[in-house]
C-alpha atoms as a PDB file:
ATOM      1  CA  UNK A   1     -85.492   3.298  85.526  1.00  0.00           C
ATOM      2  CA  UNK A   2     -82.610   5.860  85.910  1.00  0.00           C
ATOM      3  CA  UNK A   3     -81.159   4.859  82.437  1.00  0.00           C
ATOM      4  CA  UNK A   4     -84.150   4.758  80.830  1.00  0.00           C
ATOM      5  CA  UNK A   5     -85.035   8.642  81.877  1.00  0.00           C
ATOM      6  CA  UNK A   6     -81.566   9.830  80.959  1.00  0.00           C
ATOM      7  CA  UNK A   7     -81.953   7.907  77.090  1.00  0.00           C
ATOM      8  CA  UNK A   8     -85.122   9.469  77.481  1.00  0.00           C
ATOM      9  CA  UNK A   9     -83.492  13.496  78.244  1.00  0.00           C
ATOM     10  CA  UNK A  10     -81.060  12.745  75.339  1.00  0.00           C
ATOM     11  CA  UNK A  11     -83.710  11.957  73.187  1.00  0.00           C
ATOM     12  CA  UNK A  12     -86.080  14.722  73.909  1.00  0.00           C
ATOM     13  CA  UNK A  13     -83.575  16.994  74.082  1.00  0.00           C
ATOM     14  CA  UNK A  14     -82.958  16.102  69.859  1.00  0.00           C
ATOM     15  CA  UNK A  15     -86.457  16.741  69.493  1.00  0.00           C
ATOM     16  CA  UNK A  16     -87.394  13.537  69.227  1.00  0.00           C
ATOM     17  CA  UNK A  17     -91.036  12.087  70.431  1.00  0.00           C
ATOM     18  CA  UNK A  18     -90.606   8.501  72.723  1.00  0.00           C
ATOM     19  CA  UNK A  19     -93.545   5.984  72.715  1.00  0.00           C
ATOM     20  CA  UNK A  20     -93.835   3.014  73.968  1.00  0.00           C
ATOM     21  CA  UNK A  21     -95.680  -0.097  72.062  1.00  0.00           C
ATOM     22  CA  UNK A  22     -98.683  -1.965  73.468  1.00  0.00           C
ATOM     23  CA  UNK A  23     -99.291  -5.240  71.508  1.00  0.00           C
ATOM     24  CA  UNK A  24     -97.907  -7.791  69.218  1.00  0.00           C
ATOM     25  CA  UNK A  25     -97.662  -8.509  65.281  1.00  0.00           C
ATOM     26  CA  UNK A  26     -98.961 -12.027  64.253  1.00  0.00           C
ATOM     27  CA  UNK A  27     -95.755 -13.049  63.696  1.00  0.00           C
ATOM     28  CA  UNK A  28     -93.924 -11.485  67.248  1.00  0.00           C
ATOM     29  CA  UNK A  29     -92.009 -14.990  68.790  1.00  0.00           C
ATOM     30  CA  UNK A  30     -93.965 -15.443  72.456  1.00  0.00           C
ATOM     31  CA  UNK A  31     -96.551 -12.792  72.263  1.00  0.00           C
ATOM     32  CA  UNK A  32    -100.207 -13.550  71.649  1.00  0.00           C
ATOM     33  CA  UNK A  33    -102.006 -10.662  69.238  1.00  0.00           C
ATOM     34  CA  UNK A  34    -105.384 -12.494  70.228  1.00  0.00           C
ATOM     35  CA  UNK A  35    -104.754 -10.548  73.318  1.00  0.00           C
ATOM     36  CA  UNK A  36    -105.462  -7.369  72.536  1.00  0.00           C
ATOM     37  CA  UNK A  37    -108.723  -9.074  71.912  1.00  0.00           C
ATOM     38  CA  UNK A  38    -109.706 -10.701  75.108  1.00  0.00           C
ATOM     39  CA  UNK A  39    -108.914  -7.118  76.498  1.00  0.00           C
ATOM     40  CA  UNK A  40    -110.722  -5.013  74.523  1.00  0.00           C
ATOM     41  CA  UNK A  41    -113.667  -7.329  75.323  1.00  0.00           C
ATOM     42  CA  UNK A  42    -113.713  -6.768  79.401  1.00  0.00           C
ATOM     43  CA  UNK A  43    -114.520  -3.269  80.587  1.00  0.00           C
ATOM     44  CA  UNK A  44    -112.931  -4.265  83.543  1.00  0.00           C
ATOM     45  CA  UNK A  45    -109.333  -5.626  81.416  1.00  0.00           C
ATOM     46  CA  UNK A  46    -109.695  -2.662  79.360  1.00  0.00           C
ATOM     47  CA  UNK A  47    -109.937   0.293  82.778  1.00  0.00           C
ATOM     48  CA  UNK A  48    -107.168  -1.669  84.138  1.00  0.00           C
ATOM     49  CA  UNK A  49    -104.759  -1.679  80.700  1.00  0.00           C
ATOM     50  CA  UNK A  50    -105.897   2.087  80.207  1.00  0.00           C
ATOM     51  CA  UNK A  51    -104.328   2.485  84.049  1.00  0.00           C
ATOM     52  CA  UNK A  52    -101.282   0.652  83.555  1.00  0.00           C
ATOM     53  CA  UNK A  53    -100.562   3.209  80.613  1.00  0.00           C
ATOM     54  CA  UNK A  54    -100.845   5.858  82.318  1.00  0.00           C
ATOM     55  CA  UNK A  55     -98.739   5.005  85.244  1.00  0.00           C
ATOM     56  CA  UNK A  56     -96.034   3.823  82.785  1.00  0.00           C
ATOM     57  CA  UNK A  57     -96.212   6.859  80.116  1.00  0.00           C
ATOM     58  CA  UNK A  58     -96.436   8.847  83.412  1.00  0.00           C
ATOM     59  CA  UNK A  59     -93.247   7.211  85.084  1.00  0.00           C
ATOM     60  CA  UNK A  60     -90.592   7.015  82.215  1.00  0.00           C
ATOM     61  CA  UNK A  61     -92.034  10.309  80.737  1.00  0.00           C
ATOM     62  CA  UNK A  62     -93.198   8.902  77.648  1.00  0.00           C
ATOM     63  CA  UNK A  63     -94.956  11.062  74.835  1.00  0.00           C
ATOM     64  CA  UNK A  64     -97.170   8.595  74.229  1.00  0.00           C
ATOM     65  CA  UNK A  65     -98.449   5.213  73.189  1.00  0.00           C
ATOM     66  CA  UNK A  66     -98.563   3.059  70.007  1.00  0.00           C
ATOM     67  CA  UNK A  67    -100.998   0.184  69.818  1.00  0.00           C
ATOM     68  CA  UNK A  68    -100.262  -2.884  67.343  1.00  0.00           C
ATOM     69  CA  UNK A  69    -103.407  -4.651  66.617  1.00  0.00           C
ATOM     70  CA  UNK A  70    -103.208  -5.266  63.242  1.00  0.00           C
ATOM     71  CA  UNK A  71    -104.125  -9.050  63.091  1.00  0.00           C
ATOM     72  CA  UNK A  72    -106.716  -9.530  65.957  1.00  0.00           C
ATOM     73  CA  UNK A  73    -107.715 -13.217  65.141  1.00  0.00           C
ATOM     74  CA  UNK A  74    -111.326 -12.520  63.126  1.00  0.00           C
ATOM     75  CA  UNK A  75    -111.404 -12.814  59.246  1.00  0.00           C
ATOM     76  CA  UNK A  76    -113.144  -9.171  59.422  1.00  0.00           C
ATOM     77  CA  UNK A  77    -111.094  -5.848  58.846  1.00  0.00           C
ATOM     78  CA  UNK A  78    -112.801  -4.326  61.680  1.00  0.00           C
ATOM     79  CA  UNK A  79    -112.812  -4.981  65.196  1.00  0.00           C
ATOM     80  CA  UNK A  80    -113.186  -8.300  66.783  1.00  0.00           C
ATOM     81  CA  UNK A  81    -114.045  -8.859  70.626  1.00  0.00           C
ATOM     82  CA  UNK A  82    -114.250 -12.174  72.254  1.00  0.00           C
END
């Protein structure tokens, strides 16, 4: 964690903005985009992912959050919750 806050000074220091991604790509080797999915659908998955952000943009000082959920497993555009 220590190395990760001072990259994290340096960085902010250039003026740069740190995020951290949430999510997968179709095509990302051993991650499942469908899972964005199955939480989205679950009050209870999505309170407890909403949490877990928090506590980790809190604890590395993050400036915020990027979500990839560009292929969620539904033919449709929009949306899809299973």
């Amino acid at each position: 964690m220590i190395e990760i806050l001072k990259i994290k000074s340096n960085i902010s220091l250039a003026g740069i903005k740190t995020t951290f991604q949430v999510g997968a790509f179709s095509d990302s080797e051993g991650m499942d985009p469908e899972a964005i999915s199955l939480v989205a659908g679950s009050p209870e998955k999505r309170s407890k992912l909403l949490s877990n952000i928090l506590e980790i943009t809190k604890k590395y000082e993050f400036d915020g959050v990027t979500f990839v959920w560009l292929f969620p497993g539904c033919p449709q555009v929009i949306m899809c919750f299973y």
